[in-house]
N, C-alpha and C. Protein backbone atom coordinates (compact mmCIF):
# COMPACT_ATOMS: atom_id res chain seq x y z
N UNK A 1 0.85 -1.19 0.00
CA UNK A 1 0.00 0.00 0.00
C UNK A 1 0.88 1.24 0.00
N UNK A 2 0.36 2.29 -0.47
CA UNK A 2 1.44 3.62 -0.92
C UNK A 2 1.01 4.54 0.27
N UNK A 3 1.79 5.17 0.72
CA UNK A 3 1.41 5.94 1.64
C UNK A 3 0.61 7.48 1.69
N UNK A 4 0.46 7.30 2.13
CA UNK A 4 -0.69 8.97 1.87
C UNK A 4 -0.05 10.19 2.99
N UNK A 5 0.11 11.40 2.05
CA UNK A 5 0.21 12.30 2.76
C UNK A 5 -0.79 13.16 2.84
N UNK A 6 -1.18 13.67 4.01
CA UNK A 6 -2.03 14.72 4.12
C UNK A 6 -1.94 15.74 4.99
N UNK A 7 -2.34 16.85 5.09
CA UNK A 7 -1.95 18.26 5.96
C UNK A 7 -1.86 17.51 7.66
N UNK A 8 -1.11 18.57 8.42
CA UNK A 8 -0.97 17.93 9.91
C UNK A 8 -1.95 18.42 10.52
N UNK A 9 -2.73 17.54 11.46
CA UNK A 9 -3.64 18.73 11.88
C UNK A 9 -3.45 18.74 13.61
N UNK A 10 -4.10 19.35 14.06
CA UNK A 10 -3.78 19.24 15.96
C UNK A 10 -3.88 18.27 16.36
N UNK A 11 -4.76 17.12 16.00
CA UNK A 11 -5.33 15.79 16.46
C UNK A 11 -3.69 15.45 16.59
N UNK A 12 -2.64 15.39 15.45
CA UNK A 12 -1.53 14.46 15.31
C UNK A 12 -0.61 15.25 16.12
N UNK A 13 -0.46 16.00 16.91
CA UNK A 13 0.26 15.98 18.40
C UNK A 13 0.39 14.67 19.36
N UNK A 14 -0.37 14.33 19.55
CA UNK A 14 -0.08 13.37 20.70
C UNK A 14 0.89 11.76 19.87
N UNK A 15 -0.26 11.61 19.21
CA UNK A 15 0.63 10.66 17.91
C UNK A 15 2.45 10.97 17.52
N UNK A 16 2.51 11.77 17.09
CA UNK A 16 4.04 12.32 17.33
C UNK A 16 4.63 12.37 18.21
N UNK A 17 4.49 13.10 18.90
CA UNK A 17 5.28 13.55 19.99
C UNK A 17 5.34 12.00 21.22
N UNK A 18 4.33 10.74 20.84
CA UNK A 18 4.29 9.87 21.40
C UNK A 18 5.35 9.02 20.97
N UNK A 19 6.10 8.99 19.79
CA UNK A 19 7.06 8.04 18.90
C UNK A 19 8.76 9.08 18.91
N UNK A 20 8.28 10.12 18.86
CA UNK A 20 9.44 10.98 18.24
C UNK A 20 11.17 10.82 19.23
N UNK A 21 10.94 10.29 20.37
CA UNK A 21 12.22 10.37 20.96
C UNK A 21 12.39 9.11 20.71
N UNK A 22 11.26 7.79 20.35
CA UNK A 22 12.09 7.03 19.61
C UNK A 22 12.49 6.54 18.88
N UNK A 23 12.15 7.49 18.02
CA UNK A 23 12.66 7.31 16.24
C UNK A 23 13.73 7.93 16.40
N UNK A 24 14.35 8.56 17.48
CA UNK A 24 15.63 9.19 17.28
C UNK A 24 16.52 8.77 18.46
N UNK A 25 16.49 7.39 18.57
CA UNK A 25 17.35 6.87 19.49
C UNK A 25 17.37 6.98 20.72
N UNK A 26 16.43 7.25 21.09
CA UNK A 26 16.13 7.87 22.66
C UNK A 26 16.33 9.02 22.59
N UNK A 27 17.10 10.27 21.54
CA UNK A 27 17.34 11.44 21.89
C UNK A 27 16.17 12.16 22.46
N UNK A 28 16.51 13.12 23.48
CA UNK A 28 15.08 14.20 23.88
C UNK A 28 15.00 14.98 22.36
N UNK A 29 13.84 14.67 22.17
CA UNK A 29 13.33 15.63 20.98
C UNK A 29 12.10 16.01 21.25
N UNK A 30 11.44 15.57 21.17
CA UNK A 30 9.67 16.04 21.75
C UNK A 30 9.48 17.68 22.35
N UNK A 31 10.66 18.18 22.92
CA UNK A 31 10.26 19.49 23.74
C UNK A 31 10.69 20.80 22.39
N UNK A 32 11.76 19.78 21.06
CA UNK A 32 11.55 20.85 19.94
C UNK A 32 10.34 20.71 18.89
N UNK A 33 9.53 20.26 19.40
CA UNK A 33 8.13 20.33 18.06
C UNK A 33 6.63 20.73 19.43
N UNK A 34 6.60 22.39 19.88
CA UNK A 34 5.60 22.36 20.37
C UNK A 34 4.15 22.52 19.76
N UNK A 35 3.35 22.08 20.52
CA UNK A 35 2.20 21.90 20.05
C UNK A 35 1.72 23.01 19.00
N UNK A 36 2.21 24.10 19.27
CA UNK A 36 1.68 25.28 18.12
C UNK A 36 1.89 24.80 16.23
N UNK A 37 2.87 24.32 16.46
CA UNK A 37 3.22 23.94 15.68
C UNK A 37 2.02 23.10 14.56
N UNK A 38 1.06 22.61 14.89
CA UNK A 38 0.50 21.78 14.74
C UNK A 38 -1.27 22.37 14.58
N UNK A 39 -1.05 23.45 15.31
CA UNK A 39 -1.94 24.26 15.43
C UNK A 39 -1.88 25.91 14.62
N UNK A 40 -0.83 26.30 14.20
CA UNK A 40 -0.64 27.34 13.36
C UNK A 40 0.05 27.22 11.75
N UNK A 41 0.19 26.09 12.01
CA UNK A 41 1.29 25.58 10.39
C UNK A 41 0.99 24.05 10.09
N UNK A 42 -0.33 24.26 9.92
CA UNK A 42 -0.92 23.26 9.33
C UNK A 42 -1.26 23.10 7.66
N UNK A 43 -1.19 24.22 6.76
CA UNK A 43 -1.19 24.28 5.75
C UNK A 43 0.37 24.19 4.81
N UNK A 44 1.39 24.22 5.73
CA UNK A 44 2.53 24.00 5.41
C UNK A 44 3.26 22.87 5.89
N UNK A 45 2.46 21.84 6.71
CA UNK A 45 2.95 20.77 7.52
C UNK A 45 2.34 19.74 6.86
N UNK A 46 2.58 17.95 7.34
CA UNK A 46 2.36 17.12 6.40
C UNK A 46 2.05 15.98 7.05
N UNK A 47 1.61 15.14 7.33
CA UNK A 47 1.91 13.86 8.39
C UNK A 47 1.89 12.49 7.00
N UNK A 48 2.40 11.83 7.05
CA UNK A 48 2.57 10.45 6.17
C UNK A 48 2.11 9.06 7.02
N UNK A 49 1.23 8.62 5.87
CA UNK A 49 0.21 7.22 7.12
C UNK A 49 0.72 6.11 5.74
N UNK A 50 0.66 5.27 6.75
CA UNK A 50 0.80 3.72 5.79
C UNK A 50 -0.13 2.71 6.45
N UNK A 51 -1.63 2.26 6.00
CA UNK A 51 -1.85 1.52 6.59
C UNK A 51 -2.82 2.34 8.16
N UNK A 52 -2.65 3.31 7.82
CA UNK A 52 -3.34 4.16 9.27
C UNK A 52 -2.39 4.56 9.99
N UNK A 53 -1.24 4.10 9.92
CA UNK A 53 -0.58 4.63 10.76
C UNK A 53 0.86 5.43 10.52
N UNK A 54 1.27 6.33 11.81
CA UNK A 54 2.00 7.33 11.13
C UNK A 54 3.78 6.51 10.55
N UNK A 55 3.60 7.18 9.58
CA UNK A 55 4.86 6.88 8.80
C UNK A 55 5.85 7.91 8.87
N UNK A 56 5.24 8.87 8.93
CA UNK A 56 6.36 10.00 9.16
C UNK A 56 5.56 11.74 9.13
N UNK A 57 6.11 12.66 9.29
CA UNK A 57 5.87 13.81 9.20
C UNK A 57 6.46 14.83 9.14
N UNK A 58 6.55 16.07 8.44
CA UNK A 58 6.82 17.30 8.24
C UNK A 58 6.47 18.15 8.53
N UNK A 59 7.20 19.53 8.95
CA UNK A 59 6.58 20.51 10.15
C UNK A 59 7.55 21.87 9.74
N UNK A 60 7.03 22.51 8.61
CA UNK A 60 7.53 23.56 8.51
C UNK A 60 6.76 24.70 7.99
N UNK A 61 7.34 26.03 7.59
CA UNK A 61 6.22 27.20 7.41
C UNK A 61 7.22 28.12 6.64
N UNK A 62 6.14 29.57 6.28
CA UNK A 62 6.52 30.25 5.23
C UNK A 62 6.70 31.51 6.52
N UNK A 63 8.10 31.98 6.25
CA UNK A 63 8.48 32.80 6.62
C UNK A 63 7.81 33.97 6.81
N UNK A 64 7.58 34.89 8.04
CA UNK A 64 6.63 35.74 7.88
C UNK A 64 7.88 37.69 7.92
N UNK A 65 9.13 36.84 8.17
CA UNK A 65 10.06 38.08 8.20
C UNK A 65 11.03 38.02 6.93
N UNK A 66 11.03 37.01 6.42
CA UNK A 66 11.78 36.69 5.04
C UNK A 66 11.16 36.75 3.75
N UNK A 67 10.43 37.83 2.97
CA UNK A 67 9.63 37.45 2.07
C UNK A 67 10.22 36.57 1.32
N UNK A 68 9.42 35.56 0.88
CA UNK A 68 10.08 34.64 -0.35
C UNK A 68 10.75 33.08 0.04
N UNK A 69 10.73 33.27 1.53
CA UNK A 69 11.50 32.31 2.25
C UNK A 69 10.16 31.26 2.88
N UNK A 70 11.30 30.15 2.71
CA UNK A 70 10.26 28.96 4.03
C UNK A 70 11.39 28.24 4.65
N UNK A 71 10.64 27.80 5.60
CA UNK A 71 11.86 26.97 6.18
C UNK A 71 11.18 25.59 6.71
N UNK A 72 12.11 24.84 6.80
CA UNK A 72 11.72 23.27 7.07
C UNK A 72 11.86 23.13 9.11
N UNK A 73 11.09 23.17 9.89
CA UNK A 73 11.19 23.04 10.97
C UNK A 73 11.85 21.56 11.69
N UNK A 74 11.13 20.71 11.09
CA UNK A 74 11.14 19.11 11.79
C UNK A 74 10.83 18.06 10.87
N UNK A 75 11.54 17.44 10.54
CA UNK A 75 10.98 16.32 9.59
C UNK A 75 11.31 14.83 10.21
N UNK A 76 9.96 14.18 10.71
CA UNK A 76 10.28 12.47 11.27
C UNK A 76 10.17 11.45 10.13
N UNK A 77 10.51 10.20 10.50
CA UNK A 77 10.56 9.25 9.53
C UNK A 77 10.66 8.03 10.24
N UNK A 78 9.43 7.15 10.48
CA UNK A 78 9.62 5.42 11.06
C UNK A 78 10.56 5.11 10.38
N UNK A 79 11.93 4.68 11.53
CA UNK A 79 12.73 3.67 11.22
C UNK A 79 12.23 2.83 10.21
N UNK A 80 11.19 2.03 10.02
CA UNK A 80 10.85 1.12 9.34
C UNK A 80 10.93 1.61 7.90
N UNK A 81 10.71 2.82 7.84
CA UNK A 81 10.18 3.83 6.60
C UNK A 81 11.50 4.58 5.71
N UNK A 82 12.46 4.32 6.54
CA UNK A 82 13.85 4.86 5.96
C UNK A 82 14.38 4.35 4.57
N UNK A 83 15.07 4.87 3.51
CA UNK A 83 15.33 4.40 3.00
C UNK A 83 14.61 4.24 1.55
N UNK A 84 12.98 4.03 1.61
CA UNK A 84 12.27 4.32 1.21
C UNK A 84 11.46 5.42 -0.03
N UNK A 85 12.24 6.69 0.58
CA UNK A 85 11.35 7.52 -0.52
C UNK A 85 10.50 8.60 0.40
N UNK A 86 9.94 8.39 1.75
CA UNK A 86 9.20 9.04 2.40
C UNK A 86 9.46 10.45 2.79
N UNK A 87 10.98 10.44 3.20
CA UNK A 87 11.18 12.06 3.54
C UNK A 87 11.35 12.35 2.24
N UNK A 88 11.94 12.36 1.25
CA UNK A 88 11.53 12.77 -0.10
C UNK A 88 10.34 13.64 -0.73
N UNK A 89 9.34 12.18 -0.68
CA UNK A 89 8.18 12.56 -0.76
C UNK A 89 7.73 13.69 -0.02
N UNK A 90 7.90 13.51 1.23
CA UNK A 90 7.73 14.77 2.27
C UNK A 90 8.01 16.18 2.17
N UNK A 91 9.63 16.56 1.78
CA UNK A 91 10.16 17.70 1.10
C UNK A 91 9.50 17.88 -0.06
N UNK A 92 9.14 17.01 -1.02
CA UNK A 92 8.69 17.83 -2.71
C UNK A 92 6.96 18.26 -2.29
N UNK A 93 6.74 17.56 -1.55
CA UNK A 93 5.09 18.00 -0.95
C UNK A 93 5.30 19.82 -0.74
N UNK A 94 6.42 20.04 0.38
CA UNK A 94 6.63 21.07 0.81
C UNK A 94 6.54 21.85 0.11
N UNK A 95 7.99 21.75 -1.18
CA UNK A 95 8.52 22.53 -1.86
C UNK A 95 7.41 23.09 -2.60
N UNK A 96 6.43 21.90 -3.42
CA UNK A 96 5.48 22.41 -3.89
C UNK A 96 4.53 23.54 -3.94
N UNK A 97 4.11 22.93 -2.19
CA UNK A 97 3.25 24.00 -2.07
C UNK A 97 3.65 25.38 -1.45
N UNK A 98 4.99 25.37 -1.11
CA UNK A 98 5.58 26.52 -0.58
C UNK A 98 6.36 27.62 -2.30
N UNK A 99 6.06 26.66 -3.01
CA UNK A 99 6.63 27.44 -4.42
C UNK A 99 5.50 28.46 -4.59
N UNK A 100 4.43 27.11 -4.82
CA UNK A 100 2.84 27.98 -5.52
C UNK A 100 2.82 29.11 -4.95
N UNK A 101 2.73 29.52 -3.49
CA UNK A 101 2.63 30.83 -2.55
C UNK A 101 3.71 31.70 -2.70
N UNK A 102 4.55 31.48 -3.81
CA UNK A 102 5.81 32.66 -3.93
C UNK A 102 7.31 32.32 -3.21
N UNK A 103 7.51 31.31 -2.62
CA UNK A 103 9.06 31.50 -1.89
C UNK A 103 9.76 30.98 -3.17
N UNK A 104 10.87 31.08 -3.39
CA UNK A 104 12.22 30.89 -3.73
C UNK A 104 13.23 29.97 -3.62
N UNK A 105 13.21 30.37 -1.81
CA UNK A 105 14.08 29.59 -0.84
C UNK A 105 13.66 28.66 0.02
N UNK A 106 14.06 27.75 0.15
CA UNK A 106 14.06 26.82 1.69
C UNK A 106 15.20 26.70 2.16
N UNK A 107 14.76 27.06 3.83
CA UNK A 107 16.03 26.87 4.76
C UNK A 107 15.93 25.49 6.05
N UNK A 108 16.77 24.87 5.97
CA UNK A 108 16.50 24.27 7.05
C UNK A 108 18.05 23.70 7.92
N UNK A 109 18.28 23.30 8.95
CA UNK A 109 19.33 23.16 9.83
C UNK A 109 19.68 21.49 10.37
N UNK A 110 20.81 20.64 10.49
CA UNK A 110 20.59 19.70 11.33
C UNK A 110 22.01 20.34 11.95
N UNK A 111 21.73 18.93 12.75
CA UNK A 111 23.30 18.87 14.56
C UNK A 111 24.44 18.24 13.16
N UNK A 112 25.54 18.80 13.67
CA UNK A 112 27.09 18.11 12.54
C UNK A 112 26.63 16.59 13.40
N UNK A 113 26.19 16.10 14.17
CA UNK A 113 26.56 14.85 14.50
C UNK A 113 25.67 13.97 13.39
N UNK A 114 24.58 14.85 12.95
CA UNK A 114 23.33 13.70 11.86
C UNK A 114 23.79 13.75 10.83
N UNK A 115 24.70 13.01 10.54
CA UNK A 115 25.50 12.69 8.68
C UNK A 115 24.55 12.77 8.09
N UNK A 116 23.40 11.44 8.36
CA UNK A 116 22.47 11.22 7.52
C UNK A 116 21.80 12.36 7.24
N UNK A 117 21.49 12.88 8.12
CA UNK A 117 20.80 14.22 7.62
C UNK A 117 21.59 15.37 6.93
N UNK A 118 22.66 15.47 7.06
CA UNK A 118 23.30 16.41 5.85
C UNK A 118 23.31 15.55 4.61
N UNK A 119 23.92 14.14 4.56
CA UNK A 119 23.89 13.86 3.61
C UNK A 119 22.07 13.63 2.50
N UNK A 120 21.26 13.63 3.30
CA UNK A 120 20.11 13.82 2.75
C UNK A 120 19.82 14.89 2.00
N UNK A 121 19.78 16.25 2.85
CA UNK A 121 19.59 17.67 2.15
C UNK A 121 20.31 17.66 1.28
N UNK A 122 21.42 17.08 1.28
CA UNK A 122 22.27 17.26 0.07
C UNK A 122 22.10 17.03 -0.93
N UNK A 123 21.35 15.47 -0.83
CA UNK A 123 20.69 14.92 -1.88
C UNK A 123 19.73 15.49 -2.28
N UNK A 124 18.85 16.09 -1.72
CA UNK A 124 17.67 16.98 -1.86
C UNK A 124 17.83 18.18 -2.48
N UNK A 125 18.99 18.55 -3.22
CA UNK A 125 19.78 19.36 -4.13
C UNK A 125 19.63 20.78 -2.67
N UNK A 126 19.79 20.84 -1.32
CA UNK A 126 20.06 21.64 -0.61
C UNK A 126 21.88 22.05 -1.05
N UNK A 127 22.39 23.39 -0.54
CA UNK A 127 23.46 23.77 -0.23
C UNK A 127 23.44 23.81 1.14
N UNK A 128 25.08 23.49 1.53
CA UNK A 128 25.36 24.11 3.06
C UNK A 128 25.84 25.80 2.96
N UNK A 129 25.65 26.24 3.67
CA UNK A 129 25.90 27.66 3.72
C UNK A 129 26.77 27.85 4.90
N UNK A 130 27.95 28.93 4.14
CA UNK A 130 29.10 28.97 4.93
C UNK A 130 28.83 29.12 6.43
N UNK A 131 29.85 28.49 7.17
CA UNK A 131 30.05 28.74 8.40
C UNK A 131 31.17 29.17 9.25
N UNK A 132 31.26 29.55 10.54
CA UNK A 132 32.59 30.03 11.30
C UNK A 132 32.84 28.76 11.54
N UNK A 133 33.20 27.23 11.32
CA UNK A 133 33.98 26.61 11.60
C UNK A 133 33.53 24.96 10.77
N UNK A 134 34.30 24.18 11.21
CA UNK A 134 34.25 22.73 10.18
C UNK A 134 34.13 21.93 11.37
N UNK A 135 33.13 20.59 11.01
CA UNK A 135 33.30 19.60 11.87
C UNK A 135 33.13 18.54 11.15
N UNK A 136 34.28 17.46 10.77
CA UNK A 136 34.43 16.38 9.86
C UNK A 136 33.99 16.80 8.27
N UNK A 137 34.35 17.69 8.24
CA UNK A 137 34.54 18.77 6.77
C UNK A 137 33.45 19.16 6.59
N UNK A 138 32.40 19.58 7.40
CA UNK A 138 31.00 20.25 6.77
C UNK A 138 31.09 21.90 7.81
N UNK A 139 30.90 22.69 6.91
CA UNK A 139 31.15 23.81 7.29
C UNK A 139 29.80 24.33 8.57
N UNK A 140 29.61 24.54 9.99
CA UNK A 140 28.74 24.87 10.90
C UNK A 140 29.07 26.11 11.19
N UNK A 141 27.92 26.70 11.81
CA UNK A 141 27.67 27.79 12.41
C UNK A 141 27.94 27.52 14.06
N UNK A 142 28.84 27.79 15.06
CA UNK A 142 29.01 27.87 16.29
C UNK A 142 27.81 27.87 16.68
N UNK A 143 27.58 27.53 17.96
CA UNK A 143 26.50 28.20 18.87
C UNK A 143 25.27 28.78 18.24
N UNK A 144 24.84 28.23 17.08
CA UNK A 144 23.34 28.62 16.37
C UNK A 144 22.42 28.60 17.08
N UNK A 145 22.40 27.53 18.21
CA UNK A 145 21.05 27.63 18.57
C UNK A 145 21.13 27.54 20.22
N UNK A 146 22.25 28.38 20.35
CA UNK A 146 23.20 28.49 21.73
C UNK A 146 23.84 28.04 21.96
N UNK A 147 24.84 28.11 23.17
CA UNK A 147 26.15 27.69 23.39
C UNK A 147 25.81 25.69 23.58
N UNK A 148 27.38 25.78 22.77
CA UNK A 148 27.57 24.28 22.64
C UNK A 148 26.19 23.26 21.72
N UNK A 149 25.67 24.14 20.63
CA UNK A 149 24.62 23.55 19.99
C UNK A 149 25.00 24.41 18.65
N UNK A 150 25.95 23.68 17.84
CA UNK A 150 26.40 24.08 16.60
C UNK A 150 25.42 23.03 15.69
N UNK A 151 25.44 24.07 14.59
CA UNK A 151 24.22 23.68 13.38
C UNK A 151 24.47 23.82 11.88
N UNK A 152 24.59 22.98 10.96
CA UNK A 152 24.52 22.66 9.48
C UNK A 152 23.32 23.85 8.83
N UNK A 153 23.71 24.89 8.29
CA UNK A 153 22.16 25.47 7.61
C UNK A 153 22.70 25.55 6.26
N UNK A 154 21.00 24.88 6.03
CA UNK A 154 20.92 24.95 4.31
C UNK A 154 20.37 25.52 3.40
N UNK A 155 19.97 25.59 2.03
CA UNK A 155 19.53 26.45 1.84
C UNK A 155 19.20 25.91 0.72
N UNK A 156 18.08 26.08 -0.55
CA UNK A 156 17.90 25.50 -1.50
C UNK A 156 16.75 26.48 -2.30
N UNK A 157 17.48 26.49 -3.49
CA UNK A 157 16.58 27.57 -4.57
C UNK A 157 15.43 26.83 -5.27
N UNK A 158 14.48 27.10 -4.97
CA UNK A 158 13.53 26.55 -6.04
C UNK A 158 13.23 27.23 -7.57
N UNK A 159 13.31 27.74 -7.41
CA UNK A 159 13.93 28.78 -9.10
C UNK A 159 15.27 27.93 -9.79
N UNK A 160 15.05 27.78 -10.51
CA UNK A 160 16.22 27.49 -11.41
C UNK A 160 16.39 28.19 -12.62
């Protein structure tokens, strides 16, 4: 069965935020996707079901200080679901509908420790955008998101 994406709506808070620290290894994650999220950026957000159940989801919005800009907040993915096609699917959903409304750009960030996740955006024809320093040759921003929390930001033109 193919999976279906459809807008996130408030209902899929608890659903998420019930799986999300352990789709990521036990990491604490849950306290970065608050509920607003879910509740104000729902036309730019995405949840993915297989079967009824969640496969993955996307959680981002259109810049309201950047004209032209969006940015990618949070994107999950069932272990089971990796590999797959799903965050893919997930980003061109985005891109889509964040083109139609006028942006340009998408920005989005991971930790230097998630290879996979740089090496994804990458694939996702993202750029890294320069940074004050290197960690295992990918250029980060220090302290982006405060001290001792250095961050990968990317950036990707939808214009060609």
């Amino acid at each position: 069965m193919t999976v279906q994406i459809r807008p996130l709506r408030p209902q899929d808070y608890w659903p998420v935020i019930s799986v999300i620290d352990d789709w990521w290894n036990g990491r604490h994650m849950a306290d970065k996707l608050p509920r607003l999220f879910f509740e104000h950026f729902t036309d730019t957000s995405f949840a993915a079901e297989r079967h009824g159940a969640l496969a993955g989801f996307l959680v981002g919005f259109i810049s309201q200080s950047r004209p032209g800009e969006a940015y990618i907040h949070f994107v999950g993915v069932h272990p089971d679901e990796r590999g797959r096609g799903l965050g893919g699917q997930l980003y061109e959903r985005f891109f889509a509908v964040v083109h139609t409304r006028g942006c340009e750009l998408v920005r989005a960030i991971t930790a230097p420790v998630n290879q996979g996740s740089v090496s994804f955006h990458r694939q996702m024809g993202f750029d890294i955008e320069p940074g004050d320093s290197e960690i295992n040759g990918v250029p980060v921003t220090s302290g982006y998101d405060g001290s001792g929390h250095d961050r990968v930001r990317f950036v990707k033109n939808l214009v060609h």
